[in-house]
C-alpha atoms as a PDB file:
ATOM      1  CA  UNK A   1      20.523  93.728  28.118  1.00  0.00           C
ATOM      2  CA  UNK A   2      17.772  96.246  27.674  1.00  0.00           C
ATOM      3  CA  UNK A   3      15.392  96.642  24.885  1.00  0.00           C
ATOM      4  CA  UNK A   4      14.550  99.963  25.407  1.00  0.00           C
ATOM      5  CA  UNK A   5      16.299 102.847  27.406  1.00  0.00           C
ATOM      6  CA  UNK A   6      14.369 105.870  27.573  1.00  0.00           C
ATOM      7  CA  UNK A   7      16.505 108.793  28.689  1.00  0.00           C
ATOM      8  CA  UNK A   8      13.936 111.020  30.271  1.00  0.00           C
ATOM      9  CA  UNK A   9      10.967 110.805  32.455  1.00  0.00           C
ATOM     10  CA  UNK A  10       8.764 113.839  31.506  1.00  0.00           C
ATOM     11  CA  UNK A  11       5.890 113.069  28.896  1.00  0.00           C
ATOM     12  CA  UNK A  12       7.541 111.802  25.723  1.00  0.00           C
ATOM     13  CA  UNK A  13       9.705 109.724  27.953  1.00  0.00           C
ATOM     14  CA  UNK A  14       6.617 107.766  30.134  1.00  0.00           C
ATOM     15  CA  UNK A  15       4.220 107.821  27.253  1.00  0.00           C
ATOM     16  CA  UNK A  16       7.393 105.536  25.606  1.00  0.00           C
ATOM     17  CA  UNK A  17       8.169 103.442  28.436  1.00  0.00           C
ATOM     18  CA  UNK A  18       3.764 102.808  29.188  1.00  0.00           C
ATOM     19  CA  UNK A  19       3.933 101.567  25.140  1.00  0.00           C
ATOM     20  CA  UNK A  20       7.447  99.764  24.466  1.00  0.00           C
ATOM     21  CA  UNK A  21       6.434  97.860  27.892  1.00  0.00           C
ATOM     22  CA  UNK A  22       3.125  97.001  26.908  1.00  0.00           C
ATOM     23  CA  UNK A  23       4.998  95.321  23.443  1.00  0.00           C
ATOM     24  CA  UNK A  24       6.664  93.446  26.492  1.00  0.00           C
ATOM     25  CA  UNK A  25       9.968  94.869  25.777  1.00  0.00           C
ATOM     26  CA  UNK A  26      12.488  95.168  28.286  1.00  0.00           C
ATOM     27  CA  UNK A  27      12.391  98.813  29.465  1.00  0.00           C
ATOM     28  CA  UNK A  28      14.119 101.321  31.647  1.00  0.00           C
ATOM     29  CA  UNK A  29      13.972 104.487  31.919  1.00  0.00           C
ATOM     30  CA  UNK A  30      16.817 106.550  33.322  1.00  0.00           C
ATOM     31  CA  UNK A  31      15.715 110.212  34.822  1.00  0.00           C
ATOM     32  CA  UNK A  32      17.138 113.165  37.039  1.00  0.00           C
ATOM     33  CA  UNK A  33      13.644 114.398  37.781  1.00  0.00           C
ATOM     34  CA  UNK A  34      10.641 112.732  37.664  1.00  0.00           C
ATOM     35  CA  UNK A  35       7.883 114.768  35.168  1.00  0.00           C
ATOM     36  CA  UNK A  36      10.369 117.051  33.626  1.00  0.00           C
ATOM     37  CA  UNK A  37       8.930 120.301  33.566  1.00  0.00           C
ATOM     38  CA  UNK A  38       5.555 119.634  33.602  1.00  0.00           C
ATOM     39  CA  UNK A  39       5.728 119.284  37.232  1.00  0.00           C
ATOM     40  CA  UNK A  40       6.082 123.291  36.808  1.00  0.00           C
ATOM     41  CA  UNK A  41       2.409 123.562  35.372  1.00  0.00           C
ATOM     42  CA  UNK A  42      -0.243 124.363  38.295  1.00  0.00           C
ATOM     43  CA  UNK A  43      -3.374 124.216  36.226  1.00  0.00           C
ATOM     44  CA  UNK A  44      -3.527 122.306  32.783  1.00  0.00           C
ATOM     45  CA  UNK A  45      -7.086 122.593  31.128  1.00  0.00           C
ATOM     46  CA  UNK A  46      -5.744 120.535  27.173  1.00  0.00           C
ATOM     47  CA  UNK A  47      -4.690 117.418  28.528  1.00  0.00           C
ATOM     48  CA  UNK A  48      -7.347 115.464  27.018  1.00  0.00           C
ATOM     49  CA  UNK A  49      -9.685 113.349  29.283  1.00  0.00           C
ATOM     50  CA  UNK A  50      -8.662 115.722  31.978  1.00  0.00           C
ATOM     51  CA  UNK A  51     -11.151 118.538  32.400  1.00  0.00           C
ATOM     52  CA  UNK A  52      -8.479 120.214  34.481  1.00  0.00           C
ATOM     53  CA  UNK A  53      -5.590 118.823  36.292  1.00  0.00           C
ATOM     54  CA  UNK A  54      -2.231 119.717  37.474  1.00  0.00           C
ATOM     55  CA  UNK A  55       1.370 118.849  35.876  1.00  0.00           C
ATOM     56  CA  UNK A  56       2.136 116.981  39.346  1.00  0.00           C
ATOM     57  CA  UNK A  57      -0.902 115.294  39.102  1.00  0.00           C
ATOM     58  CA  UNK A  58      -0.317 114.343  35.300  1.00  0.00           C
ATOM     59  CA  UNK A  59       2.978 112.929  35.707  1.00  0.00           C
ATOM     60  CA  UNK A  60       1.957 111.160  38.609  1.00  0.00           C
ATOM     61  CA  UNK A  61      -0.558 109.186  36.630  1.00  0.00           C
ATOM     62  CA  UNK A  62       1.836 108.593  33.637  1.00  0.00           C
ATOM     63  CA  UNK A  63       4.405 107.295  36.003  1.00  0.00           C
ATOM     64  CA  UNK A  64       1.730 104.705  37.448  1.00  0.00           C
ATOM     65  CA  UNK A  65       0.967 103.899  34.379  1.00  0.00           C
ATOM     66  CA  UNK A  66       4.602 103.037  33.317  1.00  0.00           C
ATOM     67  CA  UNK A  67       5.145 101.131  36.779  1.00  0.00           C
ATOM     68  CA  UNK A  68       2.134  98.927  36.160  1.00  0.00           C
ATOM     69  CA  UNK A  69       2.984  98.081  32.290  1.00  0.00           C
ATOM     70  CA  UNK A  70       6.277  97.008  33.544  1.00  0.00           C
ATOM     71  CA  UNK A  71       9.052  99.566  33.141  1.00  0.00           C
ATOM     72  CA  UNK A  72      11.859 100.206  35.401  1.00  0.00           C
ATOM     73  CA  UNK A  73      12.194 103.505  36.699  1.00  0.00           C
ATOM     74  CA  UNK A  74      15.723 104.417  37.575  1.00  0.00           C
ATOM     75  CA  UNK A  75      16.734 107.643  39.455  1.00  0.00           C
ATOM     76  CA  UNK A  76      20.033 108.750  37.499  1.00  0.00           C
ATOM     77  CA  UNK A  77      21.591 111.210  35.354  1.00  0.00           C
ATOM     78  CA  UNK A  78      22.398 109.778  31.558  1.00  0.00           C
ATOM     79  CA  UNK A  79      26.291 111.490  30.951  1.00  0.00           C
ATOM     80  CA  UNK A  80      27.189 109.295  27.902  1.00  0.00           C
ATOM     81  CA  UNK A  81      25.217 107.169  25.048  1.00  0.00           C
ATOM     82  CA  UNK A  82      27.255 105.157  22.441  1.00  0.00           C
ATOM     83  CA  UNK A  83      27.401 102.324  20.339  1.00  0.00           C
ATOM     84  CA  UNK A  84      28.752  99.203  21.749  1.00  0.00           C
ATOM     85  CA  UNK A  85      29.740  95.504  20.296  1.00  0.00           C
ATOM     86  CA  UNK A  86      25.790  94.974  20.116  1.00  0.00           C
ATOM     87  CA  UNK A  87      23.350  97.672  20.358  1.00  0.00           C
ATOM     88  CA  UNK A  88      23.965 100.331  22.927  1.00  0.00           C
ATOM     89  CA  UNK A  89      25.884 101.611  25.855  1.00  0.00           C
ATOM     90  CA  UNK A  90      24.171 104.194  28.423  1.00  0.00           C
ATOM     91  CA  UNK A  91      26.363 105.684  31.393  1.00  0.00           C
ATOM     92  CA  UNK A  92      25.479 107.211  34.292  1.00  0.00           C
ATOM     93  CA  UNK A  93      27.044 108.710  37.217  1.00  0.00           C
ATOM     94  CA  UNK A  94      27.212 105.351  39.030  1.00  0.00           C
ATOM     95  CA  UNK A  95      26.816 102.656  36.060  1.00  0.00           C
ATOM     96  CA  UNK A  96      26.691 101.798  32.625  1.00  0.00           C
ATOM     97  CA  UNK A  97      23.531  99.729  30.909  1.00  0.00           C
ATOM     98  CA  UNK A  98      23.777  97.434  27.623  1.00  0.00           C
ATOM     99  CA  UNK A  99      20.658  98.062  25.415  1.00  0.00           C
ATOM    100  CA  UNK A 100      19.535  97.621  21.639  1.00  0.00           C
ATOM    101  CA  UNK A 101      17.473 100.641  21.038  1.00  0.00           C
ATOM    102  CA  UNK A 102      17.627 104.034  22.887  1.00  0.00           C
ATOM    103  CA  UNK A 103      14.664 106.772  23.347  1.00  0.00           C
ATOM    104  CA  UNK A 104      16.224 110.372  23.912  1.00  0.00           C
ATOM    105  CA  UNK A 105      13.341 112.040  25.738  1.00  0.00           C
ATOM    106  CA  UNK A 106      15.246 114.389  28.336  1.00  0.00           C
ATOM    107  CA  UNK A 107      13.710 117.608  27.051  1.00  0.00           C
ATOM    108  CA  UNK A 108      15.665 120.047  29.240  1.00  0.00           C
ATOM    109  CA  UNK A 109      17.516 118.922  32.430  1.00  0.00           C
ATOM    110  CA  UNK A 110      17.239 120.706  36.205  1.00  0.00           C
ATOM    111  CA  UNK A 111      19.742 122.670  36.929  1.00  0.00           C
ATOM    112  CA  UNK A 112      22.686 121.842  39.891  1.00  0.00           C
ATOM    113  CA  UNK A 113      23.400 123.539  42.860  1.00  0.00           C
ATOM    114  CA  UNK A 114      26.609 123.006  42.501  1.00  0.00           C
ATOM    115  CA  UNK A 115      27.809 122.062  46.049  1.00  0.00           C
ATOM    116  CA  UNK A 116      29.727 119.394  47.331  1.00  0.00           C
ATOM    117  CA  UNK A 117      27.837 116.347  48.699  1.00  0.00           C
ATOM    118  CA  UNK A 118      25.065 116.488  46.087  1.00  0.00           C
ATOM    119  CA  UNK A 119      26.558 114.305  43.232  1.00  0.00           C
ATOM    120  CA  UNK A 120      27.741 111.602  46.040  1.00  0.00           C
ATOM    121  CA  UNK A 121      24.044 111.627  47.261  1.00  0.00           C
ATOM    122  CA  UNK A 122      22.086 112.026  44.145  1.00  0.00           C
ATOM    123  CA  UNK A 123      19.226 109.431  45.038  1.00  0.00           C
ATOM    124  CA  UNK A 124      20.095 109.122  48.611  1.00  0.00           C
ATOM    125  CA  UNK A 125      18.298 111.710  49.866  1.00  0.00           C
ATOM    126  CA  UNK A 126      18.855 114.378  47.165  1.00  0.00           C
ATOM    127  CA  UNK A 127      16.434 114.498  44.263  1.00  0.00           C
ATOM    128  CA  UNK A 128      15.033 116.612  41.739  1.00  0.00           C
ATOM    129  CA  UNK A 129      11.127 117.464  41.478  1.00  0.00           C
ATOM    130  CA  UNK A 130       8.992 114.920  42.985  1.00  0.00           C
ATOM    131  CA  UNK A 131      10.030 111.003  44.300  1.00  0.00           C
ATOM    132  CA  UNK A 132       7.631 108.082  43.356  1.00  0.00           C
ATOM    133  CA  UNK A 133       7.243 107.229  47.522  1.00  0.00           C
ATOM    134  CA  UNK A 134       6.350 110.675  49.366  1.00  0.00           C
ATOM    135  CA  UNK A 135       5.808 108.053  52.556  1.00  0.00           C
ATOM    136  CA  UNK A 136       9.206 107.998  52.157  1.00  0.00           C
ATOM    137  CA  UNK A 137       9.854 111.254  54.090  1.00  0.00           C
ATOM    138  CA  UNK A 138       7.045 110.649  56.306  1.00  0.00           C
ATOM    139  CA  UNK A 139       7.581 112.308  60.007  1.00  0.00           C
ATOM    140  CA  UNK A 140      10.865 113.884  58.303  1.00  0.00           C
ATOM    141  CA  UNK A 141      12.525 117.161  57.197  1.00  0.00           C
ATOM    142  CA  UNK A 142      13.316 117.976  54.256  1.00  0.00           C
ATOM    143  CA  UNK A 143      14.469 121.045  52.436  1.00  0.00           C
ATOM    144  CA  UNK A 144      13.365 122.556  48.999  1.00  0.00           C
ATOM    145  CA  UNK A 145      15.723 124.595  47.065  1.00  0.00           C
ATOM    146  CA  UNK A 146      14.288 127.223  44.808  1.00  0.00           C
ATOM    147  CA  UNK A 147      11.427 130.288  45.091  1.00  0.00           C
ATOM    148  CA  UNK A 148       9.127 129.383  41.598  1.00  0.00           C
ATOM    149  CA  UNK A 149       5.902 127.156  41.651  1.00  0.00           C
ATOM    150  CA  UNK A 150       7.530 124.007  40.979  1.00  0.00           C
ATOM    151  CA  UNK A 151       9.648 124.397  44.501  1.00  0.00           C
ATOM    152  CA  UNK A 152       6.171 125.875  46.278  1.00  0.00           C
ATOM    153  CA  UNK A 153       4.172 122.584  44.711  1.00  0.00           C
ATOM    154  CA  UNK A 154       6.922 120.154  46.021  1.00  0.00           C
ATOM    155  CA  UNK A 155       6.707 121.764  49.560  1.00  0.00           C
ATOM    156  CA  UNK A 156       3.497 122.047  49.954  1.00  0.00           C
ATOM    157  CA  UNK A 157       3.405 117.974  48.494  1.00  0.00           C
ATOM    158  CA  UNK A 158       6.161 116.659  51.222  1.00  0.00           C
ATOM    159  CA  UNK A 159       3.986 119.423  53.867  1.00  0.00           C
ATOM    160  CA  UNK A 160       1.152 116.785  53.996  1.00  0.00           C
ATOM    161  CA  UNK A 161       3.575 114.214  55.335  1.00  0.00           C
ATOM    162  CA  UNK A 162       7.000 115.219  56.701  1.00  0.00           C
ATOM    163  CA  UNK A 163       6.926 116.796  59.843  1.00  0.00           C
ATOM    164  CA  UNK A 164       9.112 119.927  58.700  1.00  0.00           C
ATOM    165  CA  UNK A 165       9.420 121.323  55.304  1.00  0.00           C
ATOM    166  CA  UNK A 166      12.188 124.106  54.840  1.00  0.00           C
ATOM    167  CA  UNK A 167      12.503 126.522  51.312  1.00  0.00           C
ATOM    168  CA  UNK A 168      15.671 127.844  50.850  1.00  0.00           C
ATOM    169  CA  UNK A 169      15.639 130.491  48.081  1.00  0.00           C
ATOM    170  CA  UNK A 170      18.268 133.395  47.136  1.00  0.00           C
ATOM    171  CA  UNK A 171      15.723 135.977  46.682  1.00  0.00           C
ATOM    172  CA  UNK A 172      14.056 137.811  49.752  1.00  0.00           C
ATOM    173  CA  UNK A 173      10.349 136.758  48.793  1.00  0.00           C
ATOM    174  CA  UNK A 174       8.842 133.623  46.470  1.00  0.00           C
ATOM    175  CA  UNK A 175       7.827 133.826  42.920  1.00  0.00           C
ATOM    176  CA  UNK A 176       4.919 132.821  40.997  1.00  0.00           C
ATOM    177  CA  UNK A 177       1.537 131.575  41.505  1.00  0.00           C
ATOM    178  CA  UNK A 178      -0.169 134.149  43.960  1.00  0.00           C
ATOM    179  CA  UNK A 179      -2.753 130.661  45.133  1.00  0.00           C
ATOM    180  CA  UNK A 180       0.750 128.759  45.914  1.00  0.00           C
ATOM    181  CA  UNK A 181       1.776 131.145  47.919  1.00  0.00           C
ATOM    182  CA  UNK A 182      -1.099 131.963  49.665  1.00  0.00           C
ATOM    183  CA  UNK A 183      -1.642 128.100  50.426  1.00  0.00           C
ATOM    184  CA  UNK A 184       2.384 127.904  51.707  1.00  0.00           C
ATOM    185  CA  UNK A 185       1.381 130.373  54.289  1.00  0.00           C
ATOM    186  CA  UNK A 186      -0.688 128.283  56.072  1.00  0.00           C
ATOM    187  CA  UNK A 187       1.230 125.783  56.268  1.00  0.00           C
ATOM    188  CA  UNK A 188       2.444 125.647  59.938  1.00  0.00           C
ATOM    189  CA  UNK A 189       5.146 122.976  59.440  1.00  0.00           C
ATOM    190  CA  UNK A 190       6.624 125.311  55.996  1.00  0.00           C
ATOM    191  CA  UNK A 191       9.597 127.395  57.245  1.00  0.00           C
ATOM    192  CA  UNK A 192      10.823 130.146  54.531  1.00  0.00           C
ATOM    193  CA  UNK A 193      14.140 130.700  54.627  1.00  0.00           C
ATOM    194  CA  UNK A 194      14.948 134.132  52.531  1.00  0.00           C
ATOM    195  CA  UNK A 195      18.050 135.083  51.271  1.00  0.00           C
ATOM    196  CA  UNK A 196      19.774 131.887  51.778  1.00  0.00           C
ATOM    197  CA  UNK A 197      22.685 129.474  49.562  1.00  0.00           C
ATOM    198  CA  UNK A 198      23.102 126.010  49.856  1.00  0.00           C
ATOM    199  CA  UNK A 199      27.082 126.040  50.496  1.00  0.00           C
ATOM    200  CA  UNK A 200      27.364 122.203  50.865  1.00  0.00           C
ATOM    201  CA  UNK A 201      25.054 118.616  51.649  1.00  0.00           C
ATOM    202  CA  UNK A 202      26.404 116.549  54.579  1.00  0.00           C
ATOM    203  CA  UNK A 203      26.139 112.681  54.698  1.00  0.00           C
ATOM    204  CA  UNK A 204      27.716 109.538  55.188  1.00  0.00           C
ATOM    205  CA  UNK A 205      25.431 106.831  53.359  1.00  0.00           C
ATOM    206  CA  UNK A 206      21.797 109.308  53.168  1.00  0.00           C
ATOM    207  CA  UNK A 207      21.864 113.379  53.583  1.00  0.00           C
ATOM    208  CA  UNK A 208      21.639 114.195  57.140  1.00  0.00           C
ATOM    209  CA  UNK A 209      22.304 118.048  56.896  1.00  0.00           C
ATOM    210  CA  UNK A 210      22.889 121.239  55.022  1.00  0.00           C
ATOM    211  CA  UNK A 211      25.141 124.299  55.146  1.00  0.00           C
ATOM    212  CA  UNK A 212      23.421 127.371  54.607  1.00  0.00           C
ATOM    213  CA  UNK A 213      24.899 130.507  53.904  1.00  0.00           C
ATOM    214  CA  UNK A 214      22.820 134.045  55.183  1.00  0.00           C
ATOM    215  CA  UNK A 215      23.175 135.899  52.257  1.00  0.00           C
ATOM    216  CA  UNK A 216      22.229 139.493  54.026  1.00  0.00           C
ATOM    217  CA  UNK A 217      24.237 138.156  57.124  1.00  0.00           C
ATOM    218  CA  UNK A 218      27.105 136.474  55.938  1.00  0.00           C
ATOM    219  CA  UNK A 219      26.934 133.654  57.931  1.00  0.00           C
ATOM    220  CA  UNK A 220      27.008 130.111  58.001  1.00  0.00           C
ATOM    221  CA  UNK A 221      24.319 127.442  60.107  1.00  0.00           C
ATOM    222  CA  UNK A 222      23.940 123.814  59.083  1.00  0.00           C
ATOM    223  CA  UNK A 223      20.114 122.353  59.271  1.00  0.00           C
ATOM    224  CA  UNK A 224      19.497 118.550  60.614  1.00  0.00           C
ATOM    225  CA  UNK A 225      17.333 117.027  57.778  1.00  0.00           C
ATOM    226  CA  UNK A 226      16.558 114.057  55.758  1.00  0.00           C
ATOM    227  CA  UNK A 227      16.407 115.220  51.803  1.00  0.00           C
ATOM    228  CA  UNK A 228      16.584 117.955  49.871  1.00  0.00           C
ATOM    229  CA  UNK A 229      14.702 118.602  47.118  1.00  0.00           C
ATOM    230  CA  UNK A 230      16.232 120.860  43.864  1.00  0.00           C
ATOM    231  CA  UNK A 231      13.581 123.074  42.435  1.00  0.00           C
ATOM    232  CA  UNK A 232      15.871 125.342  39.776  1.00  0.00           C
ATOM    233  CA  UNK A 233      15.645 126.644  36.780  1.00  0.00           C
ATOM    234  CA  UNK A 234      16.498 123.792  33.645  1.00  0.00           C
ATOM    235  CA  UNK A 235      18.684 123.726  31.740  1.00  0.00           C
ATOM    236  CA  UNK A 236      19.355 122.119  27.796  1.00  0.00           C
ATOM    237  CA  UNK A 237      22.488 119.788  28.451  1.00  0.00           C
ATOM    238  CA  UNK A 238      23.146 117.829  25.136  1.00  0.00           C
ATOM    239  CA  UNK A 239      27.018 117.931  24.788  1.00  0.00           C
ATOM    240  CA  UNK A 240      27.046 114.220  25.549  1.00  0.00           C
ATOM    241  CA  UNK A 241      25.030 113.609  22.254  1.00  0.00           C
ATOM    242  CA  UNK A 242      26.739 115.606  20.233  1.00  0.00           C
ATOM    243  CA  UNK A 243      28.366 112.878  17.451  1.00  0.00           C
ATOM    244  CA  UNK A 244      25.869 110.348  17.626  1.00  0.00           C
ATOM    245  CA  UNK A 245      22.814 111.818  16.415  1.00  0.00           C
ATOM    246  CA  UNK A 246      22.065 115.003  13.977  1.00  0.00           C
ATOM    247  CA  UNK A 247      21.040 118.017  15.415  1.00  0.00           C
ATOM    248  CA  UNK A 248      19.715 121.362  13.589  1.00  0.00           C
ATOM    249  CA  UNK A 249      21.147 124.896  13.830  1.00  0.00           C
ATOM    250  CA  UNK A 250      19.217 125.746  17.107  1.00  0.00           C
ATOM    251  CA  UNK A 251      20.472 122.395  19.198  1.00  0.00           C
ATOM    252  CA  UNK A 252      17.523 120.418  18.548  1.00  0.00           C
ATOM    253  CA  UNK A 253      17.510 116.719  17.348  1.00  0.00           C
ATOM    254  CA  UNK A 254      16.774 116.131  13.556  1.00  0.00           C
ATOM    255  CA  UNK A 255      13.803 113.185  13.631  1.00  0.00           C
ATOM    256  CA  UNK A 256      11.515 111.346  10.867  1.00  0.00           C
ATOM    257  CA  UNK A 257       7.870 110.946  11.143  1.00  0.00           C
ATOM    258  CA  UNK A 258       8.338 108.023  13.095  1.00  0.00           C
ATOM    259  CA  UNK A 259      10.991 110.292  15.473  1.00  0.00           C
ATOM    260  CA  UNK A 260      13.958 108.293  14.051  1.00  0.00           C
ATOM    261  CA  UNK A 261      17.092 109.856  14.250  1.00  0.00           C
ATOM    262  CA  UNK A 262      19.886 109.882  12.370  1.00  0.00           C
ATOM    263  CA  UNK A 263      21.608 107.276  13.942  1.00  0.00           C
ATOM    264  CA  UNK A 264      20.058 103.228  13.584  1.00  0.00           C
ATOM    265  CA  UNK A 265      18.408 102.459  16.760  1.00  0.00           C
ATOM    266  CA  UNK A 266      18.533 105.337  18.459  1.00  0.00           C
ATOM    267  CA  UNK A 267      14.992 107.575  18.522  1.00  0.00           C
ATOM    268  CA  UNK A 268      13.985 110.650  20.298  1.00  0.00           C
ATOM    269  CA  UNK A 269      11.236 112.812  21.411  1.00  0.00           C
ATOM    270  CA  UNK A 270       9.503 115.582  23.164  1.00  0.00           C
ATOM    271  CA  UNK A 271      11.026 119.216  23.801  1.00  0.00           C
ATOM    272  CA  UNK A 272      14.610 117.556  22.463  1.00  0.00           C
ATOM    273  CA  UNK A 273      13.402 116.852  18.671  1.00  0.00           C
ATOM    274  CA  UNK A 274      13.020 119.316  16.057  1.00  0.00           C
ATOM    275  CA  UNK A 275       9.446 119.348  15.993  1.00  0.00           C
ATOM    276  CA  UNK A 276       8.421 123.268  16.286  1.00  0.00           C
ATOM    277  CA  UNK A 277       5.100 122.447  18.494  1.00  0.00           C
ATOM    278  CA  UNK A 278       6.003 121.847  22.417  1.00  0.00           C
ATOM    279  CA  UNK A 279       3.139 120.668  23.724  1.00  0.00           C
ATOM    280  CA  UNK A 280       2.648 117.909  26.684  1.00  0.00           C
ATOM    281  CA  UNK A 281      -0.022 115.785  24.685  1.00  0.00           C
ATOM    282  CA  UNK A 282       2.046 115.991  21.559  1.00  0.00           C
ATOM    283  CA  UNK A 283       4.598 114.886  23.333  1.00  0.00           C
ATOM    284  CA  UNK A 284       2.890 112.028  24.644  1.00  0.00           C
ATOM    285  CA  UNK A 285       2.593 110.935  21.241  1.00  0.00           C
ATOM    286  CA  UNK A 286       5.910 111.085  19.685  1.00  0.00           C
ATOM    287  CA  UNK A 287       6.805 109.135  23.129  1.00  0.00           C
ATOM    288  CA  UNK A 288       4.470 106.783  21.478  1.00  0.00           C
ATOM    289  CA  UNK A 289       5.445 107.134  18.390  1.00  0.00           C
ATOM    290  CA  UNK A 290       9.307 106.242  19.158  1.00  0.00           C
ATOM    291  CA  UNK A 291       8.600 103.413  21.126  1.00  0.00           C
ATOM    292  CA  UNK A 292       6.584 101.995  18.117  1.00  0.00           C
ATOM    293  CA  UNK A 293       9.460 102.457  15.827  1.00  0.00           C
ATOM    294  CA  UNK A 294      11.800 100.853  18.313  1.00  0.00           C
ATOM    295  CA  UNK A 295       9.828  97.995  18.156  1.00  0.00           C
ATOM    296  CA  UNK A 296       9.711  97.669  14.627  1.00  0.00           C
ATOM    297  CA  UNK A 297      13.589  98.113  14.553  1.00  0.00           C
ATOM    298  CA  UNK A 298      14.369  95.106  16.829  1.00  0.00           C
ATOM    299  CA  UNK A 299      12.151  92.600  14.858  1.00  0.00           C
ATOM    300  CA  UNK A 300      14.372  93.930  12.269  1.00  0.00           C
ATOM    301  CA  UNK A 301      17.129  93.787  13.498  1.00  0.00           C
ATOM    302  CA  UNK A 302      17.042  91.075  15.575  1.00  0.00           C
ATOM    303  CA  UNK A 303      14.238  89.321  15.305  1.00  0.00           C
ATOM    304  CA  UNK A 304      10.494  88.741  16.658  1.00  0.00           C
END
């Protein structure tokens, strides 16, 4: 059993796991996409101690940080929280986790393509955002899905590494940042693919191909490659919570000054709480904040 599941891995949900691990709590935290959508940021200039940085950049660091305190980072999608016999039970797509507090951090969650193969292989070669290993894809192809910065920043990441980086976008030309596209330009081993759907990811144990659909064309081709990487928009996806904790008229979670909800031993924050101000460093501190009251509830509750 888990001390601590933090559902989330954007800032509230890192800045928890880097504190409830450093109280030497047991602590996982369960994510879709790695840095939330701060990975969509290109230039952040109020982070403090960073004169100017990136979100990539950012998240990176906070997810080192977590690593190093001693949290477990676990590539999933949360689809059900309740309470058990003792403290909590968290499902994913592929398995369930006992804990005795829980951290809702999730903020808003990527959105799916919608084809089959990518539930089946969700963290076998399909991911959303960035992956902790980029070595992983080394000498590889991959393929990003989506036309907006955050799909141009994770192309041009895997470009310094993989051998062959594919975008596959709906629209006829890319979106956003005029310096990200300029730089994806350059890029000899970035092929754009315009005006193309994902109809379907092909696989056995890892992705090994895609369907693509020609959208002016109407036809099909499949691509040979070794992950794909979603880069849509987000979406809020709360349903699942719905019952267990309070939320206010606009679908936002009703939290304390210590970001306690309304239900004992379960916390939350970030862009999910009712706090008006979204910002990344005051999320980073009602991460904190959370994990500090989770730690005060289990000596409570259970003892020091």
């Amino acid at each position: 059993m888990y001390d601590v599941i933090i559902v989330g891995g954007g800032p509230a949900g890192l800045a928890s796991a880097i504190y409830s691990s450093r109280f030497k709590l047991k602590t996982l935290v369960i994510t879709k996409d790695m840095g939330g959508q701060t990975l969509i940021v290109s230039t952040l200039g109020n982070y403090p101690g960073f004169i100017s940085t990136s979100g990539t950049e950012l998240m990176q660091r906070f997810e080192e940080h977590a690593l190093k305190s001693g949290a477990k980072i676990v590539c999933d999608e949360v689809v059900e929280v309740k309470e058990a016999e003792v403290g909590f039970s968290v499902g994913t797509h592929i398995s369930d986790y006992k804990t005795k507090t829980v951290i809702l951090a999730l903020g808003n969650t990527p959105k799916d393509l919608e084809v089959p193969g990518e539930r089946r292989l969700f963290g076998k070669g399909v991911f959303y955002g960035l992956v902790r290993d980029r070595l992983l894809f080394a000498n590889k192809a991959v393929m990003v899905v989506g036309w907006r910065d955050l799909a141009m920043s994770i192309a041009l990441s895997y470009s310094d590494t993989a051998y062959k980086v594919y975008m596959s976008y709906k629209t006829g030309n890319l979106l956003g940042d005029d310096k990200l596209k300029e730089m994806i330009k350059v890029k000899e081993n970035v092929e754009l693919i315009p005006s193309s759907q994902v109809m379907e990811i092909k696989g056995e144990e890892r992705v090994e191909s895609v369907v693509l659909q020609d959208l002016w064309k109407n036809e099909k081709k499949e691509v040979k490659i070794d992950g794909v990487f979603v880069a849509l928009d987000y979406v809020e996806k709360t349903d699942f919570l719905k019952g267990l904790v309070e939320f206010n008229a606009v679908g936002k979670i009703v939290v304390d000054k210590g970001c306690s909800t309304s239900r004992s031993g379960v916390f939350a924050a970030g862009g999910i709480t009712d706090n008006p101000s979204k910002q990344i460093a005051i999320s980073a501190g009602e991460g904190a904040m959370a994990a500090i009251s989770a730690l005060k509830y289990i000596q409570r509750r259970y003892g020091p």
